[in-house]
C-alpha atoms as a PDB file:
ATOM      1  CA  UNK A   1     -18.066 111.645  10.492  1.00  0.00           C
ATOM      2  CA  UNK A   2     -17.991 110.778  14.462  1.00  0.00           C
ATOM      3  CA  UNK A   3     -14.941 108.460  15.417  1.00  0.00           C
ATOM      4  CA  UNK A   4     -15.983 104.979  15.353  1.00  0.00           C
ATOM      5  CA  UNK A   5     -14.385 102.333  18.086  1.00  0.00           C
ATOM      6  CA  UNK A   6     -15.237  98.724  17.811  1.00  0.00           C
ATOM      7  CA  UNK A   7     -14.120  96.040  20.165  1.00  0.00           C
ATOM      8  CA  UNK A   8     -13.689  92.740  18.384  1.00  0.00           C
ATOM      9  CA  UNK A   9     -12.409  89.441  17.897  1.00  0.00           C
ATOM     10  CA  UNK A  10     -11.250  87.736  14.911  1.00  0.00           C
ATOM     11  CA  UNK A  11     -13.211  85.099  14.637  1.00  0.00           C
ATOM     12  CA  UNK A  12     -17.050  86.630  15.635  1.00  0.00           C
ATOM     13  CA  UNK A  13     -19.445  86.455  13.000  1.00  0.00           C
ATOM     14  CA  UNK A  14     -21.027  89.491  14.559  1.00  0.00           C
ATOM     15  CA  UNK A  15     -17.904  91.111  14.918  1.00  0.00           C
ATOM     16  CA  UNK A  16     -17.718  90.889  11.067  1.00  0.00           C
ATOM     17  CA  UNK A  17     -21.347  91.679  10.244  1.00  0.00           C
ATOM     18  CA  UNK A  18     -21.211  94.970  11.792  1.00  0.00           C
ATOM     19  CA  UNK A  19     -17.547  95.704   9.883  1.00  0.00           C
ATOM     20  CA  UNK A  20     -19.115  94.801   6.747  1.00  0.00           C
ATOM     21  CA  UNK A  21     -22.476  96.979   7.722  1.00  0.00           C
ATOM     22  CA  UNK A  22     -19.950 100.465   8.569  1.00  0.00           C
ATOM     23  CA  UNK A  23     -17.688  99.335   5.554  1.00  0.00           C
ATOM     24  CA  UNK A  24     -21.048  99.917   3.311  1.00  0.00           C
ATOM     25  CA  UNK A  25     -22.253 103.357   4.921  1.00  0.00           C
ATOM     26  CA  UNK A  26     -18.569 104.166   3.855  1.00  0.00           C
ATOM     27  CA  UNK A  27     -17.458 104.498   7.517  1.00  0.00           C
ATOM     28  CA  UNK A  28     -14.090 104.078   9.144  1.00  0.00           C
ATOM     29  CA  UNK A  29     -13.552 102.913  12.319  1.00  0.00           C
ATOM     30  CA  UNK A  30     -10.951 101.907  14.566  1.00  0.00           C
ATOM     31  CA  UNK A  31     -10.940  98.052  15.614  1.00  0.00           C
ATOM     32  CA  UNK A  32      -9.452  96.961  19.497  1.00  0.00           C
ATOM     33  CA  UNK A  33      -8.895  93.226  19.275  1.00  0.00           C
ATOM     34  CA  UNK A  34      -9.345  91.932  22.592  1.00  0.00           C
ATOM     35  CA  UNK A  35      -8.428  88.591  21.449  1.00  0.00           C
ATOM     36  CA  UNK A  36      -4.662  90.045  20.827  1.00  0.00           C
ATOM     37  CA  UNK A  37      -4.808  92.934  23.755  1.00  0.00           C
ATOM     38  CA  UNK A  38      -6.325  90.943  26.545  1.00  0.00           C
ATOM     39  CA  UNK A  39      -5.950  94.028  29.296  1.00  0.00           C
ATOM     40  CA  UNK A  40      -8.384  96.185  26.332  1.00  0.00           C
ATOM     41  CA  UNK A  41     -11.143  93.632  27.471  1.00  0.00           C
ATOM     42  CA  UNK A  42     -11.332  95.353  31.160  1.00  0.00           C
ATOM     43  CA  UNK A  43     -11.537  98.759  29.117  1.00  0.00           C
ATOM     44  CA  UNK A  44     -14.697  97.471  27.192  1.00  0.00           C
ATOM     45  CA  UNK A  45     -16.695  95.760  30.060  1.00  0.00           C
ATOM     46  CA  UNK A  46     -15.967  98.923  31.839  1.00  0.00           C
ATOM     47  CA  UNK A  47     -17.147 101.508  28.541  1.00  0.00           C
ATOM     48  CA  UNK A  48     -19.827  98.779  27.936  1.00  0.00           C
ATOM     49  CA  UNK A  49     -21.761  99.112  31.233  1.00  0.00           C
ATOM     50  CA  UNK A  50     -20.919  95.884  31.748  1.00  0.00           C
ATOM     51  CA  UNK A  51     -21.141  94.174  28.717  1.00  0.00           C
ATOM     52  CA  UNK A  52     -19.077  91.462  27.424  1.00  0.00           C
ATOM     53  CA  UNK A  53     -19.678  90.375  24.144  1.00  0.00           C
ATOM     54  CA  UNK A  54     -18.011  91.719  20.996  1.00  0.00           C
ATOM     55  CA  UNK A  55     -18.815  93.289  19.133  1.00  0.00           C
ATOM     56  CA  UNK A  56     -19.057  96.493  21.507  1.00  0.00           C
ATOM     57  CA  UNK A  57     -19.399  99.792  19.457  1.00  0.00           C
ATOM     58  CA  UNK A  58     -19.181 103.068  20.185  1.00  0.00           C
ATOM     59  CA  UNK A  59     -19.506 106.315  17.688  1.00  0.00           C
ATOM     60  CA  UNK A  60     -18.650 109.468  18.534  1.00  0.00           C
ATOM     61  CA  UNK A  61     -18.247 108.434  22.402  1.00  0.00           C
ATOM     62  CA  UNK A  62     -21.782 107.174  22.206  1.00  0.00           C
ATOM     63  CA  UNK A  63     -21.730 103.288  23.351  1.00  0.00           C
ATOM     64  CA  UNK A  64     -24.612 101.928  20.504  1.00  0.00           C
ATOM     65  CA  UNK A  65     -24.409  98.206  21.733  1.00  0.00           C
ATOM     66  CA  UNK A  66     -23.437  95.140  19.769  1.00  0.00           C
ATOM     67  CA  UNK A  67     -24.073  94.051  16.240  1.00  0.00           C
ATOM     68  CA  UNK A  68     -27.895  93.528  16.795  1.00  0.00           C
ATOM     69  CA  UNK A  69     -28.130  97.107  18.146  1.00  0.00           C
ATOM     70  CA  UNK A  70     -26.066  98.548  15.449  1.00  0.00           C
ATOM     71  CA  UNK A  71     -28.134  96.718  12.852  1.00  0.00           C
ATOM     72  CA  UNK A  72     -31.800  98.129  14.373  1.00  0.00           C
ATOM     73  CA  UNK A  73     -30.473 101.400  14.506  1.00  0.00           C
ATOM     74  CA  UNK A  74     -29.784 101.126  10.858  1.00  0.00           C
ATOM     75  CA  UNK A  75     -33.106  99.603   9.864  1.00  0.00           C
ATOM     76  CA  UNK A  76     -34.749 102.705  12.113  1.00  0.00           C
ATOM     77  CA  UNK A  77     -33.054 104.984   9.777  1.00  0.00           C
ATOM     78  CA  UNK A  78     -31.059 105.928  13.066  1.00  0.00           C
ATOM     79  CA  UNK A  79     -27.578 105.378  11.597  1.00  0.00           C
ATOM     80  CA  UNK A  80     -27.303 107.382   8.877  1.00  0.00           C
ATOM     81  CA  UNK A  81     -27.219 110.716  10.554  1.00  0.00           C
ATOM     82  CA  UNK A  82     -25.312 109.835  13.103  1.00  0.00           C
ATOM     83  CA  UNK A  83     -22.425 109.049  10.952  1.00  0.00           C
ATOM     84  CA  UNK A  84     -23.300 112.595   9.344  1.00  0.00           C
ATOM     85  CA  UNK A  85     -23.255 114.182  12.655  1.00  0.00           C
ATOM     86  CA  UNK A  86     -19.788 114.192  13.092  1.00  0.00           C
END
C-alpha cells in the first residue's frame, strides 16, 4: 500500500469522514494536525496547489483533494487500486 498523508484538524467533520472511509479500506495513514503544528499549514497550501481546507490528502505523493474528492474516487471504484498499487 502507497503512503498515505492527511492534513487535518481535530475538530472537521470531513477530516473524520475521510479517516473513517481509509480506516474501512484497511488503510494507514499518517495524520499532520495543523491545528497543533501551525508552520505544517504553509507545507499543505503549498502541496495543495493552493488549497486550504482540511482535509488535504495525498497517497503515494499523489495530492487526491479533500474528503469530497476522496469519497468520488471511491464511489468510481478509483480507490481501491490505488491503495493496491503501492
Amino acid at each position: 500500500m502507497p503512503p498515505i498523508l492527511m492534513y487535518t484538524t481535530p475538530t472537521c467533520g470531513y477530516c473524520m469522514a475521510a479517516k473513517r472511509l481509509l480506516t474501512a479500506k484497511g488503510a494507514d495513514f499518517q495524520e499532520i494536525n495543523v491545528a497543533a503544528e501551525p508552520g505544517r499549514r504553509a507545507e499543505m497550501v503549498q502541496r495543495a496547489a493552493g488549497r486550504r481546507t482540511v482535509p488535504q490528502i495525498f497517497i503515494g505523493g499523489r495530492h487526491i483533494g479533500g474528503f469530497d474528492d476522496l469519497n468520488a474516487l471511491d464511489r468510481a471504484g478509483g480507490l481501491d487500486p490505488l491503495l493496491a498499487a503501492g
